[in-house]
N, C-alpha and C. Protein backbone atom coordinates (compact mmCIF):
# COMPACT_ATOMS: atom_id res chain seq x y z
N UNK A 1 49.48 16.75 -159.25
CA UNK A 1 49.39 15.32 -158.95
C UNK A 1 49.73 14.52 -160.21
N UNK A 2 50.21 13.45 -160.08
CA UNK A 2 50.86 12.39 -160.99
C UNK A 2 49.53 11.93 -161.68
N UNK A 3 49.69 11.72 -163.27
CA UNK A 3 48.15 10.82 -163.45
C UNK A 3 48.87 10.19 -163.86
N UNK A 4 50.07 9.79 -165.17
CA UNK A 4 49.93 8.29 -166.11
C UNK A 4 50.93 8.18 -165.01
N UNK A 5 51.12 6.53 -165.57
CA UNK A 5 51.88 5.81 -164.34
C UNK A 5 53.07 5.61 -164.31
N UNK A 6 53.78 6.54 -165.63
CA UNK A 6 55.07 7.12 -166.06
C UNK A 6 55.65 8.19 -164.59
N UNK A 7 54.44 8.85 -164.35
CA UNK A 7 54.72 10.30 -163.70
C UNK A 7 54.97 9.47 -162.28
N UNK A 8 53.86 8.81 -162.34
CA UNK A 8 53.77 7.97 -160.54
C UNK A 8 54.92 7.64 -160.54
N UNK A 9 55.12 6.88 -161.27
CA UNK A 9 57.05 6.24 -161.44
C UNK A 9 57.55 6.98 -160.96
N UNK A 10 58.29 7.84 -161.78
CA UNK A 10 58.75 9.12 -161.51
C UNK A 10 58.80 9.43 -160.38
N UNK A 11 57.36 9.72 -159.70
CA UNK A 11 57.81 10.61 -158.56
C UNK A 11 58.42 9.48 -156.96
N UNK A 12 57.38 7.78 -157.36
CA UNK A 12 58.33 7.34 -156.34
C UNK A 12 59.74 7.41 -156.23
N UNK A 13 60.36 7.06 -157.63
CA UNK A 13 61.80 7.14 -157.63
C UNK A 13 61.92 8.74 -156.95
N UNK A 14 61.40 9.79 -157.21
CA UNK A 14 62.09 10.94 -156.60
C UNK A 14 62.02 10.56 -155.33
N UNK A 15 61.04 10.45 -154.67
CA UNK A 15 61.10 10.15 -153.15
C UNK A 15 62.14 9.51 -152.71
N UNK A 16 62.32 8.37 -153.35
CA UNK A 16 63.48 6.99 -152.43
C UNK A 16 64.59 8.22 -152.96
N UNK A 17 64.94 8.76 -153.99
CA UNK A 17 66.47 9.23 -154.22
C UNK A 17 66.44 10.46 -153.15
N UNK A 18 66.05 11.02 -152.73
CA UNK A 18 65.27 12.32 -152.04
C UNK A 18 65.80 11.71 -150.39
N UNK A 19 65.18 10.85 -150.01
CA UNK A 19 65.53 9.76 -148.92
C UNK A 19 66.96 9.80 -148.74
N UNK A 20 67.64 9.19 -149.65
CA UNK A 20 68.96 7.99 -150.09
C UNK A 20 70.05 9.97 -149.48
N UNK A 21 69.43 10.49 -150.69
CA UNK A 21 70.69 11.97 -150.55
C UNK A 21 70.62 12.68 -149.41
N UNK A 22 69.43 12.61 -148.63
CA UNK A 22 68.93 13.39 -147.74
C UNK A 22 70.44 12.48 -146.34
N UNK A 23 70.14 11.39 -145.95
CA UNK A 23 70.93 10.30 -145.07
C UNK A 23 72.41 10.57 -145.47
N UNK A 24 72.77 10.85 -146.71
CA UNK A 24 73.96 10.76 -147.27
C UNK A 24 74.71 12.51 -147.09
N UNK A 25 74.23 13.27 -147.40
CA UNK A 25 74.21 15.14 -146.99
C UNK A 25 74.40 14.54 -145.22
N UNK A 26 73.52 14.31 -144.31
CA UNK A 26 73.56 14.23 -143.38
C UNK A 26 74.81 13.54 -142.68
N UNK A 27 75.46 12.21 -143.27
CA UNK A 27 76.58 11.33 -142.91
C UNK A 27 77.62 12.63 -143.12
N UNK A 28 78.02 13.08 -144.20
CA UNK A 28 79.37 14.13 -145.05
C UNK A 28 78.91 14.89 -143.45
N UNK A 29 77.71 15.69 -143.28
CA UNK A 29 77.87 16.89 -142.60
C UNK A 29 78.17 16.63 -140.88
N UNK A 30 77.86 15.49 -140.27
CA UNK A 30 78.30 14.51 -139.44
C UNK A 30 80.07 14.55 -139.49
N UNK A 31 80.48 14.17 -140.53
CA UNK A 31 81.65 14.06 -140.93
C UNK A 31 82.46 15.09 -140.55
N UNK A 32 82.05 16.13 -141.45
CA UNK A 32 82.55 17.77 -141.02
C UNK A 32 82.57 18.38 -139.81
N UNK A 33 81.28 17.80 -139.24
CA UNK A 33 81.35 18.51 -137.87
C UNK A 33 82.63 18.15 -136.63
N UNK A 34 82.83 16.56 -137.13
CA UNK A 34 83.95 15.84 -136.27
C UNK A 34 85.18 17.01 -136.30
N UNK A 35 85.32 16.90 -137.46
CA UNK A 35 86.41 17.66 -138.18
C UNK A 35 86.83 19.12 -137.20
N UNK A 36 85.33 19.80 -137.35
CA UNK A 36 85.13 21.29 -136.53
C UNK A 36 85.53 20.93 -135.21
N UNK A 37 84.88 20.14 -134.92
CA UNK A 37 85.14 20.16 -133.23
C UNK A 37 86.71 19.84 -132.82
N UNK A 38 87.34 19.21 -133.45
CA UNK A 38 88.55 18.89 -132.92
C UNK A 38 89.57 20.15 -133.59
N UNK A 39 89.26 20.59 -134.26
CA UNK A 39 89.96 21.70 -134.55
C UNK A 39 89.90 22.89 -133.62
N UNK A 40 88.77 22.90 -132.77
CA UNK A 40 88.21 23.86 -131.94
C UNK A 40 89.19 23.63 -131.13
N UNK A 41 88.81 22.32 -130.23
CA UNK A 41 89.59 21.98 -129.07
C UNK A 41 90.85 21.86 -129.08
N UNK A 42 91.59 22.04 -130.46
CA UNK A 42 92.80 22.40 -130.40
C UNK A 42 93.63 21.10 -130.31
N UNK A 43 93.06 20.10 -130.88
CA UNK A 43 93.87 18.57 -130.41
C UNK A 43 94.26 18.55 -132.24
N UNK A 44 95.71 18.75 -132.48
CA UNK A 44 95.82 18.41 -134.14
C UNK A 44 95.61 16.83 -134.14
N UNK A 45 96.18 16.11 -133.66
CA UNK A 45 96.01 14.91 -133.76
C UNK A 45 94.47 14.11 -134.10
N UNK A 46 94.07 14.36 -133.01
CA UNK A 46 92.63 14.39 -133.41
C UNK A 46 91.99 15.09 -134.65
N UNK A 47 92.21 16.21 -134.62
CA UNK A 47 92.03 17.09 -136.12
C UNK A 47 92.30 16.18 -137.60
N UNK A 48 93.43 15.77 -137.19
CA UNK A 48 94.10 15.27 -138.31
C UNK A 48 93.47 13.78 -138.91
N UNK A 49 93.02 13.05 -137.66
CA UNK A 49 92.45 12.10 -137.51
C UNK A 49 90.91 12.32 -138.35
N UNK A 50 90.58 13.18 -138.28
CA UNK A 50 88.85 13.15 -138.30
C UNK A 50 89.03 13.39 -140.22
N UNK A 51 89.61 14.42 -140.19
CA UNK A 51 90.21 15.17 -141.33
C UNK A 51 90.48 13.98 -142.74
N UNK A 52 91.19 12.66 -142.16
CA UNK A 52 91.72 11.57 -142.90
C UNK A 52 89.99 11.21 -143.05
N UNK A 53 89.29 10.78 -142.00
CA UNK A 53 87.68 10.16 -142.19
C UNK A 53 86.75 10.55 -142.95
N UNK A 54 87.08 12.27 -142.84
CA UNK A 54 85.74 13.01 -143.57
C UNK A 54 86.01 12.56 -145.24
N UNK A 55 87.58 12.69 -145.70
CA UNK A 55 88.00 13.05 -147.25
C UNK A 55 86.99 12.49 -147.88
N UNK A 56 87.74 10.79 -147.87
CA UNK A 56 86.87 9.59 -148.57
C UNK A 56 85.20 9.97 -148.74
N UNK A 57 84.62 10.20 -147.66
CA UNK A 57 82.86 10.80 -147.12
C UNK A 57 82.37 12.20 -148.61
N UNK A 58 83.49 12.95 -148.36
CA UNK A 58 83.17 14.01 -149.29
C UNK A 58 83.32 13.34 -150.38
N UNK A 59 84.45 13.02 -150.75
CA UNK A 59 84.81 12.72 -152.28
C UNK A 59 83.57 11.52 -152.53
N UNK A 60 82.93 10.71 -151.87
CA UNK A 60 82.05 10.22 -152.43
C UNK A 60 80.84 10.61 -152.63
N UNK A 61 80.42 11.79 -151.45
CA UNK A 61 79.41 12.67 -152.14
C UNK A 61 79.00 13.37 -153.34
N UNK A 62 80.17 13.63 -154.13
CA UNK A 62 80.89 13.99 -154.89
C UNK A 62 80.62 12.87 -156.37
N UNK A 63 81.00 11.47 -156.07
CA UNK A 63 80.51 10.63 -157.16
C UNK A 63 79.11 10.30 -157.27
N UNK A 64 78.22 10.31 -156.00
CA UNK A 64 77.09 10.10 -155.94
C UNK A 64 76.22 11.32 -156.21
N UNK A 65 76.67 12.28 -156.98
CA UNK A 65 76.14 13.48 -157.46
C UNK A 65 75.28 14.29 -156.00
N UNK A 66 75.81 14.05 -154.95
CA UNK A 66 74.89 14.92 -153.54
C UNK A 66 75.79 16.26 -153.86
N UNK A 67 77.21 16.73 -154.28
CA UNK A 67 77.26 17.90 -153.54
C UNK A 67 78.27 18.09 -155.30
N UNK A 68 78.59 19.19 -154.97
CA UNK A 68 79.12 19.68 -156.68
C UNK A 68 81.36 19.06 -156.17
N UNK A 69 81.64 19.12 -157.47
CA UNK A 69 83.07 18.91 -156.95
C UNK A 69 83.89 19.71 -156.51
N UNK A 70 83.58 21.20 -157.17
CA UNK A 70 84.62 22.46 -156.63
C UNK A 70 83.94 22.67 -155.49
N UNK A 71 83.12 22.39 -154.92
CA UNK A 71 82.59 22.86 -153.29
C UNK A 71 83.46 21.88 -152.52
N UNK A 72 83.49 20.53 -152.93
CA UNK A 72 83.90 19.58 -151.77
C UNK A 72 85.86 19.73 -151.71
N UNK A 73 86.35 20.39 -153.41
CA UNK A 73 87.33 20.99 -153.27
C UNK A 73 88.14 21.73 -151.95
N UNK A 74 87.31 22.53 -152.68
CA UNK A 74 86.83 23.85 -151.25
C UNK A 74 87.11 23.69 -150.09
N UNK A 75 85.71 23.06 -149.98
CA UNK A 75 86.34 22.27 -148.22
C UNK A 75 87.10 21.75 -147.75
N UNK A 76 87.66 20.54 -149.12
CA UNK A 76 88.75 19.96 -148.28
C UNK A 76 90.10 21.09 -148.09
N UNK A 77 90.01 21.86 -149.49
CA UNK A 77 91.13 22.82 -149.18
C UNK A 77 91.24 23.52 -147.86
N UNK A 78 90.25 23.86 -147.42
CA UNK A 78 89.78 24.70 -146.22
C UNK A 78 90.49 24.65 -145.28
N UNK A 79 89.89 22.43 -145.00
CA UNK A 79 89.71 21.95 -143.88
C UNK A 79 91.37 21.68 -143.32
N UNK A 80 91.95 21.54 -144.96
CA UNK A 80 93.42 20.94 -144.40
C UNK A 80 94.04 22.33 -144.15
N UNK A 81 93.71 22.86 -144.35
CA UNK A 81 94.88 24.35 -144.01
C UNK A 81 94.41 24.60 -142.75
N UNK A 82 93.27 24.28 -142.13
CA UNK A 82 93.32 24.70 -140.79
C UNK A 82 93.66 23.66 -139.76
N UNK A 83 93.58 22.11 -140.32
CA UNK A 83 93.98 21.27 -139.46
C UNK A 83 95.58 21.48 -139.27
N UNK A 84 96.10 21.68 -140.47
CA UNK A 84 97.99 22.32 -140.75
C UNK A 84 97.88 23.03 -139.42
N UNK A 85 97.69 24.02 -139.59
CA UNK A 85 97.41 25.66 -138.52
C UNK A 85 97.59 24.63 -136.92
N UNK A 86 96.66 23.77 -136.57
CA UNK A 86 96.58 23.29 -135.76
C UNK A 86 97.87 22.27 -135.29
N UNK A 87 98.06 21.69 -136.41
CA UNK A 87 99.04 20.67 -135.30
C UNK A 87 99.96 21.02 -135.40
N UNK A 88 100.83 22.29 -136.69
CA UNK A 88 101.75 23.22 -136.39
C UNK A 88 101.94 24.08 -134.86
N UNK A 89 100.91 24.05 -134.41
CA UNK A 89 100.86 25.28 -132.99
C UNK A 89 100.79 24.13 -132.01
């Protein structure tokens, strides 16, 4: 438990930032899922569409310190080679 009122500080700010990243992880993964599903159903267009929405979403997760940068790399690398795959076929 918190005693000086340094620590209390402290831990409200952890809470609200805890909050803030928690809503923000949740929006990106929202994001991604669009992404999944239209890739499923096989619509590139749509794919391609969701794909343009998520980027911006990640890459700002990314400045707002929620997710590391070579992960959101990653993904986007991932995501575009399979949306490619898709509206190629």
């Amino acid at each position: 438990m918190a005693n000086t009122e340094q620590s209390k500080k402290r831990a409200r700010q952890s809470e609200a930032r805890y909050a803030v990243n928690k809503s923000r992880r949740s929006r990106i993964r929202t994001f991604l899922r669009k992404v999944e599903e239209a890739i499923a159903s096989g619509n590139g267009e749509a794919a391609a569409a969701a794909l343009k929405a998520a980027q911006p979403e990640l890459a700002r997760g990314v400045t707002k310190g929620v997710l590391h940068k070579n992960t959101v790399a990653r993904k986007m690398s991932r995501l575009s080679s399979r949306v490619k795959a898709v509206v190629k076929a």
